[in-house]
Structures are given as structure tokens and as C-alpha cells.
C-alpha atoms as a PDB file:
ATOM      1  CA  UNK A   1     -12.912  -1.855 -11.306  1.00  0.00           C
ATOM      2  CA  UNK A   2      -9.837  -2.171 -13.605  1.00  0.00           C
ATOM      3  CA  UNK A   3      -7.806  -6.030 -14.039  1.00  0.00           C
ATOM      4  CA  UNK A   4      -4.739  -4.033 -12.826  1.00  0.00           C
ATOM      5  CA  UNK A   5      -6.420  -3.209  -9.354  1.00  0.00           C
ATOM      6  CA  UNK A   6      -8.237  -6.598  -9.346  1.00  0.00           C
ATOM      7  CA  UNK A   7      -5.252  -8.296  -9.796  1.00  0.00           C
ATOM      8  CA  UNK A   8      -3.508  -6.439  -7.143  1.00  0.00           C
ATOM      9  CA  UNK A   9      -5.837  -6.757  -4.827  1.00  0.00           C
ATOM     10  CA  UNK A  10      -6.083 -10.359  -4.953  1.00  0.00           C
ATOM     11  CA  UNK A  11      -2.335 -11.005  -4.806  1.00  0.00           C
ATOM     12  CA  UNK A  12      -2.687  -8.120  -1.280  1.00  0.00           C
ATOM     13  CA  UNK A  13      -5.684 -10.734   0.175  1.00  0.00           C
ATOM     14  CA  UNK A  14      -2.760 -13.378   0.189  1.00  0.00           C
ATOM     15  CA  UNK A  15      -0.515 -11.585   2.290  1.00  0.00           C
ATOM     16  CA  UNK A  16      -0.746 -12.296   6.339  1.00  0.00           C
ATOM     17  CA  UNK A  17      -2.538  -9.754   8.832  1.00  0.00           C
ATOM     18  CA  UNK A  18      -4.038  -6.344   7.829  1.00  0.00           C
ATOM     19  CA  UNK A  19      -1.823  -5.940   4.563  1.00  0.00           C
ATOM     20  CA  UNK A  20      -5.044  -5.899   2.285  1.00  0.00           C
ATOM     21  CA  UNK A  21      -6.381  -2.792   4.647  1.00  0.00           C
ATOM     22  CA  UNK A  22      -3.133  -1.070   3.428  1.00  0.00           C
ATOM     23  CA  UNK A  23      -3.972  -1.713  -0.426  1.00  0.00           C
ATOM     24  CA  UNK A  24      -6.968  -0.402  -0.026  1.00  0.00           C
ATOM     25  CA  UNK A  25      -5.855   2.611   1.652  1.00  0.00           C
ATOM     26  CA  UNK A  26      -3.310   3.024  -0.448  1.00  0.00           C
ATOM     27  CA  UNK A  27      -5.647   3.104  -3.649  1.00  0.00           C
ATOM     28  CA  UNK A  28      -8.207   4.858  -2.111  1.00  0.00           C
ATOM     29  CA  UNK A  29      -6.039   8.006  -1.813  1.00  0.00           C
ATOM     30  CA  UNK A  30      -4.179   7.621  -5.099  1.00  0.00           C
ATOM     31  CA  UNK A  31      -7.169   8.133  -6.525  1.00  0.00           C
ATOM     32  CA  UNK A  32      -8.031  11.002  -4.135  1.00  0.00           C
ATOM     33  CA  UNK A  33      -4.654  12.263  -5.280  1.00  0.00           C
ATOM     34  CA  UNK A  34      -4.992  10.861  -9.169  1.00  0.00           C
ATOM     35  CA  UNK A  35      -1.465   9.292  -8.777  1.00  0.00           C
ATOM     36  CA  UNK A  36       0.348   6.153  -7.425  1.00  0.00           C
ATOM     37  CA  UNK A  37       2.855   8.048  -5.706  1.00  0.00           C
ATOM     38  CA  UNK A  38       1.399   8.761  -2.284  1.00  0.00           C
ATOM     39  CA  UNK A  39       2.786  10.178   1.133  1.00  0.00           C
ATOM     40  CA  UNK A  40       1.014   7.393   3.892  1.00  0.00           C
ATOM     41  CA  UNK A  41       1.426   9.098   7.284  1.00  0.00           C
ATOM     42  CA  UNK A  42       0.206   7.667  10.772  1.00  0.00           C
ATOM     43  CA  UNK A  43      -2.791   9.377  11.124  1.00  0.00           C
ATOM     44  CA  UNK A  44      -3.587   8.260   7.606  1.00  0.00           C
ATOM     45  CA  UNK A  45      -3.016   4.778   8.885  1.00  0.00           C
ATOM     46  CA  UNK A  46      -4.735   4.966  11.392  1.00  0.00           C
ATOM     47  CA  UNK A  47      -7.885   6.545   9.322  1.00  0.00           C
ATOM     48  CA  UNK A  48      -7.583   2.538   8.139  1.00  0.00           C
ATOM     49  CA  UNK A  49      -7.256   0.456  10.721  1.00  0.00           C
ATOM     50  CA  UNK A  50      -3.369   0.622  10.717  1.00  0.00           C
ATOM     51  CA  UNK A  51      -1.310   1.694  13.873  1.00  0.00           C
ATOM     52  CA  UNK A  52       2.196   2.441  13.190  1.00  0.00           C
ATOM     53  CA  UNK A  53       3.877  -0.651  13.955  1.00  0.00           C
ATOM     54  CA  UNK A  54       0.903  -2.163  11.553  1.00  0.00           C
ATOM     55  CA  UNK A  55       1.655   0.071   8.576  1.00  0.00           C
ATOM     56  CA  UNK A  56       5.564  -0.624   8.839  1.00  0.00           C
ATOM     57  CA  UNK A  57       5.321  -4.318   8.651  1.00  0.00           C
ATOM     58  CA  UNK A  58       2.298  -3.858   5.798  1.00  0.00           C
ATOM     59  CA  UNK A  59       4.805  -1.731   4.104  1.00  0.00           C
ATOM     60  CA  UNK A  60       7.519  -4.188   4.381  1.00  0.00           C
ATOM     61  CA  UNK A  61       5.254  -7.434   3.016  1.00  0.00           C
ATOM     62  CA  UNK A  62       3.668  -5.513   0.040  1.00  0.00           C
ATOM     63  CA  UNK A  63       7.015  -4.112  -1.179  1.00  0.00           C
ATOM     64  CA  UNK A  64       8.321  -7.523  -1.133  1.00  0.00           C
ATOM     65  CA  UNK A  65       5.458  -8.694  -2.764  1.00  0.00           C
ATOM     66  CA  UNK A  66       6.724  -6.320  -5.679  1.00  0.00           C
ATOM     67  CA  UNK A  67       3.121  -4.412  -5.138  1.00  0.00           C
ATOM     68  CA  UNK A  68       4.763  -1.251  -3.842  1.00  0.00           C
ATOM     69  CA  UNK A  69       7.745   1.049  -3.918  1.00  0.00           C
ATOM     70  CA  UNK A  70       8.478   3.058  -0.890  1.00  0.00           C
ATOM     71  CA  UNK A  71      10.843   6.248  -0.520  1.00  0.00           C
ATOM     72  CA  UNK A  72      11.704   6.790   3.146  1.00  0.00           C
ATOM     73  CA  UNK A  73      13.481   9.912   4.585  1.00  0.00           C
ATOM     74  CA  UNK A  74      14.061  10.522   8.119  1.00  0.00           C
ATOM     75  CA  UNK A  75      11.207  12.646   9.467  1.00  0.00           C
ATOM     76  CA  UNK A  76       8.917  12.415   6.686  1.00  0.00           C
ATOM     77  CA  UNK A  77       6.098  10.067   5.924  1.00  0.00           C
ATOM     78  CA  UNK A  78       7.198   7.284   3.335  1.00  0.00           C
ATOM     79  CA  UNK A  79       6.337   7.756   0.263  1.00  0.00           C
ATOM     80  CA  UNK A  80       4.452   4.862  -1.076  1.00  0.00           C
ATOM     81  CA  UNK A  81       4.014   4.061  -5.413  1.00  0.00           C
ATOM     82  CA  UNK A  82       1.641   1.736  -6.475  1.00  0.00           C
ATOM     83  CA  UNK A  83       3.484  -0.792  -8.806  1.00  0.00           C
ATOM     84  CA  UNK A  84       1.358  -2.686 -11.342  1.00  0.00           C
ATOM     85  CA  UNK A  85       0.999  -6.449 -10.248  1.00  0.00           C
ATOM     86  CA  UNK A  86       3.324  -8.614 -11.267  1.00  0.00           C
ATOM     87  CA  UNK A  87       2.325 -11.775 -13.861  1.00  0.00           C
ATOM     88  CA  UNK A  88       1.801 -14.831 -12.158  1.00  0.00           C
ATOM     89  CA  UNK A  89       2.367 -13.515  -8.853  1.00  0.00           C
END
């Protein structure tokens, strides 16, 4: 396991409710995909634990966290990038 994922996944395990599922998730099918940038629909979600109220907030904390990026668009699943952890976060 790489000190970049490490690191983000300890400063995820911080946040409040199921916001570390969502890392996971989210890493899990980068690497499926071999890139950060990844679309995270609702039944992908929900693959993880994650209903659709769930994955909004979880989307909300870890792009405040500075641990995502997401690009929304009306009728589309957000598209979610995996940001390097921050230093000292």
C-alpha cells in the first residue's frame, strides 16, 4: 500500500459516519479504472454501503477535507478525483 493512500486513508477514518466507506470505494474503482477521476453513481454507492443521501454528505466532508474534487452536472453522476492528502492534515 503506497504513503499517499495510507495517508489518505487515515485523514478519511477521522471524518464522522460512513465517509471512510466512500474512500475506499472511491480507490477501489480508480484502480479498477487506473485513474483518480471517477464517475460515483448510486448504484455504485450503494455496491458500498452508501445510499444516496449517504454518498452526498460523504462527498461534501471529504471535499472539504481537501481529499476530493467533485464535478457535478445536472443528470449525471458526479465526477469524483482523488486529490493527494494534504501535509499535516
Amino acid at each position: 500500500m503506497s504513503l499517499v493512500l495510507l495517508d489518505w486513508l487515515m485523514i478519511a477514518a477521522q471524518l464522522p459516519g460512513k465517509f471512510l466507506h466512500l474512500g475506499v470505494a472511491l480507490w477501489a474503482i480508480g484502480q479498477m479504472h487506473n485513474s483518480r477521476a471517477v464517475p460515483l453513481s448510486n448504484i455504485t454507492s450503494l455496491r458500498f454501503g452508501l445510499d444516496r443521501n449517504a454518498k452526498y454528505r460523504a462527498l461534501a466532508w471529504l471535499e472539504e477535507a481537501g481529499l476530493i474534487s467533485v464535478e457535478r452536472k445536472a443528470g449525471h453522476a458526479p465526477l469524483v478525483t482523488i486529490l493527494e492528502a494534504r501535509s499535516g492534515s
